[in-house]
C-alpha atoms as a PDB file:
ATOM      1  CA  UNK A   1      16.287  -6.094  -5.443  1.00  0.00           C
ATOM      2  CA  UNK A   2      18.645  -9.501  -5.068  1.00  0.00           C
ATOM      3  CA  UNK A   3      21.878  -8.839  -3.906  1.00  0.00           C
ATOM      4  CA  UNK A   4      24.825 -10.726  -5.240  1.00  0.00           C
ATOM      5  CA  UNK A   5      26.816 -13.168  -2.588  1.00  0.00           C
ATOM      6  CA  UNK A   6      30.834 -13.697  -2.567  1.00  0.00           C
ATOM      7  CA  UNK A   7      32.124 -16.862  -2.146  1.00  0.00           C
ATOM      8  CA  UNK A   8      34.989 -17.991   0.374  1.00  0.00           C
ATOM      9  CA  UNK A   9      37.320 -15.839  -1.630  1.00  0.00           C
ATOM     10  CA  UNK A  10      35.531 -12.538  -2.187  1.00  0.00           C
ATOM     11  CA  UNK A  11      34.441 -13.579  -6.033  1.00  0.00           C
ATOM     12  CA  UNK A  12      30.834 -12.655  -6.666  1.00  0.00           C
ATOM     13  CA  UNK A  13      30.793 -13.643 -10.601  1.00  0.00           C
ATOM     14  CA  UNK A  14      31.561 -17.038 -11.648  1.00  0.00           C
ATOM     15  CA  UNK A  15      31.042 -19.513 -14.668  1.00  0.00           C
ATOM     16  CA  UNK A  16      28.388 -21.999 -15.114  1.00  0.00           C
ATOM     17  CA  UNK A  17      28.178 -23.922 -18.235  1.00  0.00           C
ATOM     18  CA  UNK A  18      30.268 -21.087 -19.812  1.00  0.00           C
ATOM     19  CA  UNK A  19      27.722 -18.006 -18.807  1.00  0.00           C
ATOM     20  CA  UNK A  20      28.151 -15.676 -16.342  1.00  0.00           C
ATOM     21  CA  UNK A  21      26.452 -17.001 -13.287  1.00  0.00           C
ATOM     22  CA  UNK A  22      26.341 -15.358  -9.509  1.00  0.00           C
ATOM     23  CA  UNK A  23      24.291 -16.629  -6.295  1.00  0.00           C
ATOM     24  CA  UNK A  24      21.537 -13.445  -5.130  1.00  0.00           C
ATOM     25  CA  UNK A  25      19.317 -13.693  -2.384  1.00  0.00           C
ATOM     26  CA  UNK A  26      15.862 -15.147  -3.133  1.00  0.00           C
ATOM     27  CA  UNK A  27      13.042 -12.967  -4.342  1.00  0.00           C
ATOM     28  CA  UNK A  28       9.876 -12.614  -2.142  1.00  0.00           C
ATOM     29  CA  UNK A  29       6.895 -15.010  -2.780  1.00  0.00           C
ATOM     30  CA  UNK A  30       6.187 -18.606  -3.749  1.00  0.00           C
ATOM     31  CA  UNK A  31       6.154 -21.129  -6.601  1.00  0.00           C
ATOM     32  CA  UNK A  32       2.814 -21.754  -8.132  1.00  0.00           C
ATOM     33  CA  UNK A  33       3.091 -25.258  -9.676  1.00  0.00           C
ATOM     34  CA  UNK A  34       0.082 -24.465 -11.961  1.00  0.00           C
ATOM     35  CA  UNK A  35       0.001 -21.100 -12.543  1.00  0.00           C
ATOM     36  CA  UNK A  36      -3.639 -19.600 -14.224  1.00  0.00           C
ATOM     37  CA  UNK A  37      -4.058 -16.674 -16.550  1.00  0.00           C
ATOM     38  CA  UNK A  38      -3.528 -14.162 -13.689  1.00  0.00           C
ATOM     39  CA  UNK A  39      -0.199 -15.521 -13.007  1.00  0.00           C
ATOM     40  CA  UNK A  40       0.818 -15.694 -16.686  1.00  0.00           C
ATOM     41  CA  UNK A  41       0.257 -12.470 -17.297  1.00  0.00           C
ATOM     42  CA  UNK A  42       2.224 -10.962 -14.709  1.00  0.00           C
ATOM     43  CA  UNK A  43       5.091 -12.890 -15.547  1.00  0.00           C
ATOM     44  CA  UNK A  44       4.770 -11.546 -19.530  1.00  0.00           C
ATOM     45  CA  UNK A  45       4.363  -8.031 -18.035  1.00  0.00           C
ATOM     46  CA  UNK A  46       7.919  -8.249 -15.990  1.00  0.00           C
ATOM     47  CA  UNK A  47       9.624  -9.842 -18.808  1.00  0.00           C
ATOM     48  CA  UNK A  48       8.495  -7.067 -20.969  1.00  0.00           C
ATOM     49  CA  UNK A  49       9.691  -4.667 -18.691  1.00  0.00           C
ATOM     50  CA  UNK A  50      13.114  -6.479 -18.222  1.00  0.00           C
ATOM     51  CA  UNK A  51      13.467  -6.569 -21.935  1.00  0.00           C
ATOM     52  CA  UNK A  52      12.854  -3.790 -24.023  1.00  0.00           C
ATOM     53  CA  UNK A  53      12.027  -4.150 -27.786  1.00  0.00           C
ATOM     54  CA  UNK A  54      14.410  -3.912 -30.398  1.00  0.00           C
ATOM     55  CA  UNK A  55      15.150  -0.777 -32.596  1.00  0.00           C
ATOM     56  CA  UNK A  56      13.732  -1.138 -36.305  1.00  0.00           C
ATOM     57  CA  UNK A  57      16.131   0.618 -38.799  1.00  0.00           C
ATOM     58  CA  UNK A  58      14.859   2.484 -41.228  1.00  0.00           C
ATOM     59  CA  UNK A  59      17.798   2.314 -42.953  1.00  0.00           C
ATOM     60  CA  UNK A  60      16.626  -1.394 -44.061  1.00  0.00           C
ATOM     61  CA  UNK A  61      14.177  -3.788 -44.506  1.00  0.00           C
ATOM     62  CA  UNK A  62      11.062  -3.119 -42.304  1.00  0.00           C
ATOM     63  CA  UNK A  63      11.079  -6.426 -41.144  1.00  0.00           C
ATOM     64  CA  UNK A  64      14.889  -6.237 -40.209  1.00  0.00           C
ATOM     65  CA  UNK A  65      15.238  -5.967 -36.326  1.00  0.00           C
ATOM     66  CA  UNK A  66      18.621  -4.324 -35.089  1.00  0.00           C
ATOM     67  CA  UNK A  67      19.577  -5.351 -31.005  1.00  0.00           C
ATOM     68  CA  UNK A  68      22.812  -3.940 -30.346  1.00  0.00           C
ATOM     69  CA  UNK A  69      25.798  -6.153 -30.353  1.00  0.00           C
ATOM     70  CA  UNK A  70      23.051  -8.487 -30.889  1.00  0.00           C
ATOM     71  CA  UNK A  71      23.646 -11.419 -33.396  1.00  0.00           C
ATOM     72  CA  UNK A  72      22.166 -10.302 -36.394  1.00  0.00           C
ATOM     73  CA  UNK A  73      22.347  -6.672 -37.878  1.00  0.00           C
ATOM     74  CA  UNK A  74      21.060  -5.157 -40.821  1.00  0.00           C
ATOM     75  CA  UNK A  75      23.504  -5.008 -44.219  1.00  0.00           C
END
């Protein structure tokens, strides 16, 4: 898991074009500058894992996805 690095004055979190933004130590492998099917898919399968699918509300629309404090909610 990366680790977060301070700066000169102790500060791990900073700003960068108005998002939170912090240096972590570089994951294990290597670039591949023309990744194939293989690689593809294991990227889809982390992202998937790092974010989760929304909650459907039955309380609306079927079609109307509900993220929490996410932009759009149902009415």
């Amino acid at each position: 898991m990366p680790r977060p690095h301070a700066d000169g004055t102790g500060a791990i979190l900073h700003t960068l074009a108005g998002k939170p933004a912090a240096v972590v130590d570089r994951l294990r492998g290597r670039h591949h500058l023309a990744p194939d099917a293989l690689h593809c898919a294991m990227v889809g399968e982390m992202l998937a894992r790092m974010h989760p699918p929304p909650r459907i509300s039955r309380s609306c629309s079927p079609t109307c996805a509900v993220w929490p404090g996410g932009p759009r909610r149902c009415r």
